[in-house]
Protein backbone atom coordinates (compact mmCIF):
# COMPACT_ATOMS: atom_id res chain seq x y z
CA UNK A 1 97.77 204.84 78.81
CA UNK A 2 99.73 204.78 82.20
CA UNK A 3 99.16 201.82 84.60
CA UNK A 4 98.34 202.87 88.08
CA UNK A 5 99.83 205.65 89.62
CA UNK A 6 103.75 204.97 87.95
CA UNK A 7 105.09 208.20 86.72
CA UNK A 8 104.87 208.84 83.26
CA UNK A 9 109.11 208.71 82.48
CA UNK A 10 109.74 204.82 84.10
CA UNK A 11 105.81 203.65 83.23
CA UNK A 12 107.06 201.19 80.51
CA UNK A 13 110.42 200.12 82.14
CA UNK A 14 108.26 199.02 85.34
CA UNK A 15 106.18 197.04 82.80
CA UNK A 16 108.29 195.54 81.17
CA UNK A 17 110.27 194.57 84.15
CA UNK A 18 107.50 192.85 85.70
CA UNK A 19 106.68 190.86 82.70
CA UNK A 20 110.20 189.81 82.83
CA UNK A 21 109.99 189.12 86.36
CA UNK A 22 107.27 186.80 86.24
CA UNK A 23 108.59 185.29 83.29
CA UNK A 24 111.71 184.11 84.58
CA UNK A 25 110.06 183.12 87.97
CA UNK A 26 107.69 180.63 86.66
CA UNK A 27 110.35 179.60 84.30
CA UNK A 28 112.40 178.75 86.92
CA UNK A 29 109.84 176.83 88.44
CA UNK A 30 108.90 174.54 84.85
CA UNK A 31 112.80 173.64 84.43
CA UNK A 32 114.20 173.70 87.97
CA UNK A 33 116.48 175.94 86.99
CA UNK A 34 116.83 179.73 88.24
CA UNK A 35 119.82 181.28 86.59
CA UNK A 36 117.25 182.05 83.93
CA UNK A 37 117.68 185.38 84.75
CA UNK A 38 121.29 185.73 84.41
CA UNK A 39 120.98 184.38 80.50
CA UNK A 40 118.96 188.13 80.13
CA UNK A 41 121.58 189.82 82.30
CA UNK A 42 123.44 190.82 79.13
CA UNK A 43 120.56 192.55 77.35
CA UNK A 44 118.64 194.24 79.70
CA UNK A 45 120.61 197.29 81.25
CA UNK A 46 120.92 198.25 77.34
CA UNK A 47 117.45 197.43 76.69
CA UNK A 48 116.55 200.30 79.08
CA UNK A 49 119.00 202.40 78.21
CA UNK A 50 117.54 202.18 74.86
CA UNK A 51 114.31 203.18 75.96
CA UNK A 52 115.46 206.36 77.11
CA UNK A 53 118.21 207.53 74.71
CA UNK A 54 115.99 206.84 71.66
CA UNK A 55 112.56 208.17 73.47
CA UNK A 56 111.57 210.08 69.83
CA UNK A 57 111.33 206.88 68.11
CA UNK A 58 108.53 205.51 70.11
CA UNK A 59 104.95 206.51 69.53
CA UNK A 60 103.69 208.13 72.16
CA UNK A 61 100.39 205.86 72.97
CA UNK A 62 100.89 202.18 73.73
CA UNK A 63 99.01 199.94 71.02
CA UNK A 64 99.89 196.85 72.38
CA UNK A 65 100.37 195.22 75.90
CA UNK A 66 104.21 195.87 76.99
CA UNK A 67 105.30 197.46 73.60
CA UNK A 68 107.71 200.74 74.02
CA UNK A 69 105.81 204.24 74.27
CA UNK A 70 106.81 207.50 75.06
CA UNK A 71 104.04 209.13 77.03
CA UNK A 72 102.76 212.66 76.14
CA UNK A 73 103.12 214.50 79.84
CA UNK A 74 106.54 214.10 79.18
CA UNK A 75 106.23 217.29 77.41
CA UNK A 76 107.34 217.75 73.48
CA UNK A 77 111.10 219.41 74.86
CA UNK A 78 112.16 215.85 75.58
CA UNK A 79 110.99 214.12 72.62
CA UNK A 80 111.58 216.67 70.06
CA UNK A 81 115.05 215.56 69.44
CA UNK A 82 117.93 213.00 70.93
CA UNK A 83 120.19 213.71 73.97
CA UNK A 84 123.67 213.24 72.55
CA UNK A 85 124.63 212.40 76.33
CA UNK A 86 121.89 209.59 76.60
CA UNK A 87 122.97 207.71 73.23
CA UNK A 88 126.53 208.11 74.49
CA UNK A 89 126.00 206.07 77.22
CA UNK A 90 123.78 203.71 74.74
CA UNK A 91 127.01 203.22 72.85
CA UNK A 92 128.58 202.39 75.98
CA UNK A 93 126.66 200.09 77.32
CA UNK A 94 125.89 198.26 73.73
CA UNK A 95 129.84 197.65 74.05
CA UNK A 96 129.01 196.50 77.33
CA UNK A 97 126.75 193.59 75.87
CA UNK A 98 128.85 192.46 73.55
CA UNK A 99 131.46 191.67 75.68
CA UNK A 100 129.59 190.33 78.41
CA UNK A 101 127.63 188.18 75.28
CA UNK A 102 130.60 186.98 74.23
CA UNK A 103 132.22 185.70 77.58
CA UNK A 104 128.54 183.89 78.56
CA UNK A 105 128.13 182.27 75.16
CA UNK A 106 131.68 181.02 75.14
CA UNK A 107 131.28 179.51 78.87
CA UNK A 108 128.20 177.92 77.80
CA UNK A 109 126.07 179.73 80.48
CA UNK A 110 122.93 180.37 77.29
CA UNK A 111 122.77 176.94 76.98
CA UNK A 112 119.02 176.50 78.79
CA UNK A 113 120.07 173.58 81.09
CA UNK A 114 122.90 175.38 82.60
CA UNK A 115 122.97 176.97 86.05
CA UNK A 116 124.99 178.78 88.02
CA UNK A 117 126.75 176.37 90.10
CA UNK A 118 126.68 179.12 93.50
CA UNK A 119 122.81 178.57 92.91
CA UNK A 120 123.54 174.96 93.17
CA UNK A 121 125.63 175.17 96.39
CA UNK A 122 122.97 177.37 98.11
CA UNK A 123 120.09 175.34 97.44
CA UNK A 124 122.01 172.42 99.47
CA UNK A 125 122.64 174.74 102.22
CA UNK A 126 119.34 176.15 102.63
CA UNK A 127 115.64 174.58 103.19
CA UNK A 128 114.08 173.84 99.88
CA UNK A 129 111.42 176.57 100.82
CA UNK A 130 113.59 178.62 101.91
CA UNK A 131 115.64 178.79 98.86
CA UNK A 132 112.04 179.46 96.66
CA UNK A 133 111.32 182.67 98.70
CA UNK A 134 114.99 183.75 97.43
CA UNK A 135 114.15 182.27 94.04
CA UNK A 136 110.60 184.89 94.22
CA UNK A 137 112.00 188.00 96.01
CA UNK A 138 116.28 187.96 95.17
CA UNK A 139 116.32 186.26 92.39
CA UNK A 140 113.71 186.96 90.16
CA UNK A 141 112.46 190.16 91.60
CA UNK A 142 115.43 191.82 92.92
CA UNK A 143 117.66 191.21 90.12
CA UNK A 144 115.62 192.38 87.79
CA UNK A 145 114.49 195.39 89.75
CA UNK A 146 118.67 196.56 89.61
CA UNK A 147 118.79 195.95 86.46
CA UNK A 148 115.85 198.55 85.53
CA UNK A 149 117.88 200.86 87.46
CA UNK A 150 120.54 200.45 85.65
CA UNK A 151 119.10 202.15 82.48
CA UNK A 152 118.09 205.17 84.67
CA UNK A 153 120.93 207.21 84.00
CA UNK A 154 119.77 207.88 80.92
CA UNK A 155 116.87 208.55 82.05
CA UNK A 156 118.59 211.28 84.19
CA UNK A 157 120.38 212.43 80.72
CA UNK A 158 117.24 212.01 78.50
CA UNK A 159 114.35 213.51 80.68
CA UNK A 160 116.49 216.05 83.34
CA UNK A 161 119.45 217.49 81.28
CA UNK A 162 119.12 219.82 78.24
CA UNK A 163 120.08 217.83 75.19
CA UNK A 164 123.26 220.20 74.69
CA UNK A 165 126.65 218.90 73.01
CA UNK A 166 128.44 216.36 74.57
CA UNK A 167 130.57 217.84 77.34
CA UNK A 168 134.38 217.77 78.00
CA UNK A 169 133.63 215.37 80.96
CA UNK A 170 131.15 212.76 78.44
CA UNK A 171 134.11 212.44 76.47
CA UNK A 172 136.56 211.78 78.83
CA UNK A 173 134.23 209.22 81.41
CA UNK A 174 133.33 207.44 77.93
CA UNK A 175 137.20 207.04 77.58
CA UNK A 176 137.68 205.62 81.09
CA UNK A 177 134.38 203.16 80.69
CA UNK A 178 136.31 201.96 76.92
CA UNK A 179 139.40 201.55 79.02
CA UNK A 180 137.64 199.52 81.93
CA UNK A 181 135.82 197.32 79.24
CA UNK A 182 139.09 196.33 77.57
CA UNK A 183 140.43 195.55 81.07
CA UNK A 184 137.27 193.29 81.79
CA UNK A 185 137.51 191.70 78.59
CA UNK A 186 140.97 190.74 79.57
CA UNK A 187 140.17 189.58 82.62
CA UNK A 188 137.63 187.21 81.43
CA UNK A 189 140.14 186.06 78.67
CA UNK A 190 142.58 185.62 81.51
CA UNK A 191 140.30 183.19 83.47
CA UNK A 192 139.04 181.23 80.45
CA UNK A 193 142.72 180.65 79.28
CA UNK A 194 143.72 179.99 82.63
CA UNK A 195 140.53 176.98 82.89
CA UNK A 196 141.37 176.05 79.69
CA UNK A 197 145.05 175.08 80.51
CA UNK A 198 144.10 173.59 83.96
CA UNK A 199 141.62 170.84 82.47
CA UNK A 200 143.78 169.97 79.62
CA UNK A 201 146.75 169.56 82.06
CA UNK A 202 145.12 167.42 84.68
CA UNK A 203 143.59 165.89 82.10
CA UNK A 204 146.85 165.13 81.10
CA UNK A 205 147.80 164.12 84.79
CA UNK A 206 144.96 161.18 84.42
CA UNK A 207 146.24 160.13 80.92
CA UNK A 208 143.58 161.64 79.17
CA UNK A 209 144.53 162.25 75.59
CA UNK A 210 141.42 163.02 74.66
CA UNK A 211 141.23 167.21 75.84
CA UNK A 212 142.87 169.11 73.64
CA UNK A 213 146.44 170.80 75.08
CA UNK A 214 146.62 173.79 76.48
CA UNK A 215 147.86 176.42 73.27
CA UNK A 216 148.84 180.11 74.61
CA UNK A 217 148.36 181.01 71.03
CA UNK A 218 145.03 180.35 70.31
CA UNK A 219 143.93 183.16 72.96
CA UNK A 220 143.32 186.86 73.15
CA UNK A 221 146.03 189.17 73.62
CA UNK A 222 146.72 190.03 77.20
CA UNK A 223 145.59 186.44 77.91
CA UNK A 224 148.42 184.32 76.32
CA UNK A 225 149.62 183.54 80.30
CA UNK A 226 152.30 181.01 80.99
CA UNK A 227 151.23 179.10 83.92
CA UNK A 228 152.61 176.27 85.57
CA UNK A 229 151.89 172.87 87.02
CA UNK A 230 151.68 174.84 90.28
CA UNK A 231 148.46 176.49 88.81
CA UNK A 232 146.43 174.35 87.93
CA UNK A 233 147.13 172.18 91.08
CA UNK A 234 145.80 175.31 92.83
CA UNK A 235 142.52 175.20 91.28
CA UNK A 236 142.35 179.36 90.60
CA UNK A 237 143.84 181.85 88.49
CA UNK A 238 146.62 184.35 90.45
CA UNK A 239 148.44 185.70 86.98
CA UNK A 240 147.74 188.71 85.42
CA UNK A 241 145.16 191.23 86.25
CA UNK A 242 144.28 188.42 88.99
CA UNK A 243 147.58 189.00 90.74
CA UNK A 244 146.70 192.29 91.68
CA UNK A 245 142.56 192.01 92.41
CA UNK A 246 141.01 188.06 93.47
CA UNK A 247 138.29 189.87 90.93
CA UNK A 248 139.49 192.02 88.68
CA UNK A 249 136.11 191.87 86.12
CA UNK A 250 134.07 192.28 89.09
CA UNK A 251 135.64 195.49 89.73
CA UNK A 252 135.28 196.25 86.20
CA UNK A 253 131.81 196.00 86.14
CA UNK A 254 130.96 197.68 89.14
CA UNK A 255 133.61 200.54 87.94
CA UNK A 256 131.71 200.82 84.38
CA UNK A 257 128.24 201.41 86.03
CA UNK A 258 129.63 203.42 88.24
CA UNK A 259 131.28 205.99 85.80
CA UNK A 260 127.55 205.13 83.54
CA UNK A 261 125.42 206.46 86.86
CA UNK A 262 128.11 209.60 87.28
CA UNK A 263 127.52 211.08 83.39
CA UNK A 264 124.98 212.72 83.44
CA UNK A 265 125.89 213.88 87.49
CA UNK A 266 129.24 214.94 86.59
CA UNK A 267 127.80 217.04 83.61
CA UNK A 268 128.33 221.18 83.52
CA UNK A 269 125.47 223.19 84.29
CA UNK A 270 122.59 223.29 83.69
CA UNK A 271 121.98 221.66 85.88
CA UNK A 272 124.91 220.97 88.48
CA UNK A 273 122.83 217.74 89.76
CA UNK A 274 119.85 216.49 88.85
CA UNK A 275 118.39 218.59 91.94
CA UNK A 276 119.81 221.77 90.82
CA UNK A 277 121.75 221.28 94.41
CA UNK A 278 125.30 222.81 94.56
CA UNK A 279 127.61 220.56 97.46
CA UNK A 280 128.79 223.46 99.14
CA UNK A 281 131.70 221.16 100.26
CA UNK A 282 134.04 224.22 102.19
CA UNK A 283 130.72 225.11 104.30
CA UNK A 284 129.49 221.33 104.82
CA UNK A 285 133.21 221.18 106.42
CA UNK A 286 133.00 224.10 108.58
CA UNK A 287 129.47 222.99 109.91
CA UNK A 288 131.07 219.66 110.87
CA UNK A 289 133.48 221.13 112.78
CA UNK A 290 131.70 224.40 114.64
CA UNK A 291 127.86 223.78 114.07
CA UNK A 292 127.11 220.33 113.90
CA UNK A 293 123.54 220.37 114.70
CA UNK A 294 123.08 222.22 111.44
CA UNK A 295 124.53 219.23 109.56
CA UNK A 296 121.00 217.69 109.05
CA UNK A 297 119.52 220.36 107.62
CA UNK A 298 122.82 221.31 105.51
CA UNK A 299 122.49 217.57 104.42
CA UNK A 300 118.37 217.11 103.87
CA UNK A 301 118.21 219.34 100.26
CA UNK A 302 120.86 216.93 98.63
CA UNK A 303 118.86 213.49 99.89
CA UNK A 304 116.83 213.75 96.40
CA UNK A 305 120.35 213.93 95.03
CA UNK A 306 122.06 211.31 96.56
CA UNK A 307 119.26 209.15 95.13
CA UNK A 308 120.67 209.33 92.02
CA UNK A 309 123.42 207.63 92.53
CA UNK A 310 121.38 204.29 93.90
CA UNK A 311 121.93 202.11 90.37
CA UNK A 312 125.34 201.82 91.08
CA UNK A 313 125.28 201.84 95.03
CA UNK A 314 122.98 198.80 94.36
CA UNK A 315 124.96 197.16 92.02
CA UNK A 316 128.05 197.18 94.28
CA UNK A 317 125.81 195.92 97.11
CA UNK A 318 125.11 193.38 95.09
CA UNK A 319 128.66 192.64 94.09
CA UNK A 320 129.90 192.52 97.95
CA UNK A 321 127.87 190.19 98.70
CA UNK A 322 127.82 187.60 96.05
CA UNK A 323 131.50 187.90 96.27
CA UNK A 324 131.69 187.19 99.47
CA UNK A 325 129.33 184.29 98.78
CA UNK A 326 131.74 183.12 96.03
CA UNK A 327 134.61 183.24 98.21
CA UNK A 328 133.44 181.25 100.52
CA UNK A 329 133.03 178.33 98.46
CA UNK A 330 136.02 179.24 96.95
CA UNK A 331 137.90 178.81 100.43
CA UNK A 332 135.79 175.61 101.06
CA UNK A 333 137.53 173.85 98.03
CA UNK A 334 141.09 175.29 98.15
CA UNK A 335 140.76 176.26 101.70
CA UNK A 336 144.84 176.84 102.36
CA UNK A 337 145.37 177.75 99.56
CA UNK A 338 142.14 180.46 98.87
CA UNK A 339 143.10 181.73 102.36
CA UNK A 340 146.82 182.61 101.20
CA UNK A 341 145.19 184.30 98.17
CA UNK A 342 143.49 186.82 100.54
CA UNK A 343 146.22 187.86 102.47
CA UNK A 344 147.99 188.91 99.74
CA UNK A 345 145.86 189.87 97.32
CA UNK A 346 142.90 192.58 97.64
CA UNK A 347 139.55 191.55 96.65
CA UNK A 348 138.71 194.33 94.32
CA UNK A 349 140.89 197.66 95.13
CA UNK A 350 144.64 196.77 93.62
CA UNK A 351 145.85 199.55 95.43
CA UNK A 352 145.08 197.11 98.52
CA UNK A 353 146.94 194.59 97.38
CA UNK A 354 149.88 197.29 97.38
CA UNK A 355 149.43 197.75 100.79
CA UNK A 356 149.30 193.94 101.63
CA UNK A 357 152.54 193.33 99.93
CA UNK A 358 153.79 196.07 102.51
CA UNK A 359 152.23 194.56 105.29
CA UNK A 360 153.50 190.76 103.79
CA UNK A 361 157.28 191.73 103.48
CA UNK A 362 157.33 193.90 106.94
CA UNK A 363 155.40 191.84 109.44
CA UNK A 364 155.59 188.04 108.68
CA UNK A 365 158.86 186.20 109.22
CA UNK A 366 160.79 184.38 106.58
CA UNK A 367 158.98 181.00 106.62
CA UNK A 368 155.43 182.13 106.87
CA UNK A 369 156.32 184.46 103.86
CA UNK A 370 157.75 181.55 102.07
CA UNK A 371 154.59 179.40 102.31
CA UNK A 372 151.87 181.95 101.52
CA UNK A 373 153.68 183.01 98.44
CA UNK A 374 154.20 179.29 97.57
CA UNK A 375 150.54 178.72 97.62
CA UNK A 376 149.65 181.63 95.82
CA UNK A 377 152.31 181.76 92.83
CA UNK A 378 154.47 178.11 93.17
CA UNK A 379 157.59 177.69 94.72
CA UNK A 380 160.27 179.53 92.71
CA UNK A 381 161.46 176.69 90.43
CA UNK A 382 157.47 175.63 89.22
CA UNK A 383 158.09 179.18 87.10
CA UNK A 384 160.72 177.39 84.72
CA UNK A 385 158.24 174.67 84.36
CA UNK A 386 156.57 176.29 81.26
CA UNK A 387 154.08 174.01 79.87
């Protein structure tokens, strides 16, 4: 049976993401800790994604509080059979948790007494009630309210889109999200090699035998760095994929859900969006130019469209702003040093960064070019220092 008024397609994703809402609130409250929803983070986008893609499996009353169900107004063409598009984008994002499992178990972050140490820093800056309301309505609400969205795509696949073949463009966006995994996955292996030779080598520094030395070997391909004394007197990683983006995996991610959310969009027709809505992009132009009082209404039939692209909007919200959070306690700890980083290196776009070398070699003068590239990559000679 549905709850309230909740339409019948999201009724047991909005259940089940208050249960896990409340959940991880009041669990944050018994431990003192609140990154207890970043320790689901990893599951849940599939989870939902699940839901939808595999909608025939599940019986269609609910027998038990919170259990999977597939409602009957969604009419038998939906359930009858799979959408090849929907478990597509299951694979996908399966992938998805496995990487993302694998970085978070091998930084310790399931280990229940761990936190996220930005959690840590705002809770000093902030009133202690203030910080709860964040813990209730950002952190435990919020969160977990993106993170249902995230599994609406399929939805959009699943419950909108006849469950034809997959499509010339499934194939090749499911190519690009493989490709922009791999690069994530070496962009985490970059950073963990890169904190694994820094402790062992100023561990080193403070005749401390007892951390284990710093082995290239022993890491991923694509990871096996050589970095310097330089870099891990820095404090931050600036090799690699981290030379051309101050957070390469954060573009990543928001790139993945972003090509996830544009499937089922980007699909031929039937239906062209979601909407049925054609852009008419040559007559939105000429409107700009000659009528632009008519824009509005040009623009008002594709609002239900542009909707459909919230999950990732959202997500990259998100992503702005805790990155911008992040950097600033990055720049309070290395703050010469974090500052050089951002004038030469874009935070997510690389192409950026292309265009701040331009603006680097052009526009500053010899010595000021000499010192931000020293505190970004070493003077010259720490490169033969190979450790």
């Amino acid at each position: 049976m549905r709850h309230l008024s909740i339409p019948a397609g999201i009724d047991w994703p909005v259940q089940f993401c208050v249960l896990v809402s409340v959940v991880t609130y009041v669990a944050s409250i018994v431990t003192s800790n609140v990154s207890q929803v970043d320790r689901l983070w990893t599951f849940l986008p599939t989870i939902y994604t699940a839901y939808y893609a595999l909608l025939p499996l599940w019986p269609n009353k609910q027998h038990l509080p919170f259990t999977p169900y597939t409602p009957k107004s969604l009419g038998h063409d939906i359930v009858k059979d799979f959408s090849p598009r929907a478990l597509l984008m299951l694979a996908l994002a399966a992938v998805w948790t496995c990487r993302l499992s694998y970085n978070t178990w091998r930084r310790g972050l399931f280990a229940l007494n761990d936190e996220d140490y930005r959690w840590a820093v705002l809770r000093k800056r902030v009133p202690a009630w203030f910080f709860q309301v964040v813990n209730l309505t950002f952190i435990a609400a919020i969160q977990n309210v993106l993170l249902l969205l995230l599994g609406l795509p399929a939805a959009i696949a699943s419950t909108l889109q006849p469950h034809d073949s997959l499509s010339t463009s499934d194939k090749l966006l499911a190519a690009l999200a493989l490709l922009i995994l791999a690069l994530e996955f070496t962009a985490d292996n970059q950073q963990y090699a890169f904190q694994s030779f820094k402790h062992a080598y100023l561990a080193r520094e403070k005749g401390d035998l007892s951390v284990e030395q710093y082995d290239e070997k022993k890491h991923w391909p694509g990871a096996r760095l050589t970095f310097t004394p330089a870099d891990a007197r820095r404090g931050f990683i600036t090799r690699g994929l981290w030379a051309w983006s101050r957070h390469p995996n954060f573009a990543c991610e928001q790139s993945f859900w972003w090509i996830i959310n544009l499937m089922p969009l980007l699909a031929p027709p039937p239906p062209f969006l979601p909407g049925g809505h054609e852009i008419p992009m040559g007559k939105f132009l000429k409107f700009i130019f000659t009528e632009p009082s008519r824009v509005k209404s040009l623009l008002a039939p594709l609002i239900p469209d542009i909707l459909y692209i919230l999950p990732a909007a959202a997500l990259t919200l998100l992503f702005i702003s805790s990155t911008l959070f992040t950097e600033s306690i990055s720049k309070s700890k290395y703050p010469k040093a974090y500052a050089a980083y951002q004038k030469r290196v874009a935070m997510f776009d690389p192409s950026t960064t292309v265009w701040k070398s331009v603006i680097h070699y052009l526009f500053r003068n010899e010595a000021e070019k000499r010192t931000i590239d020293a505190l970004v990559w070493g003077e010259p000679e720490d490169a033969k220092k190979v450790q």
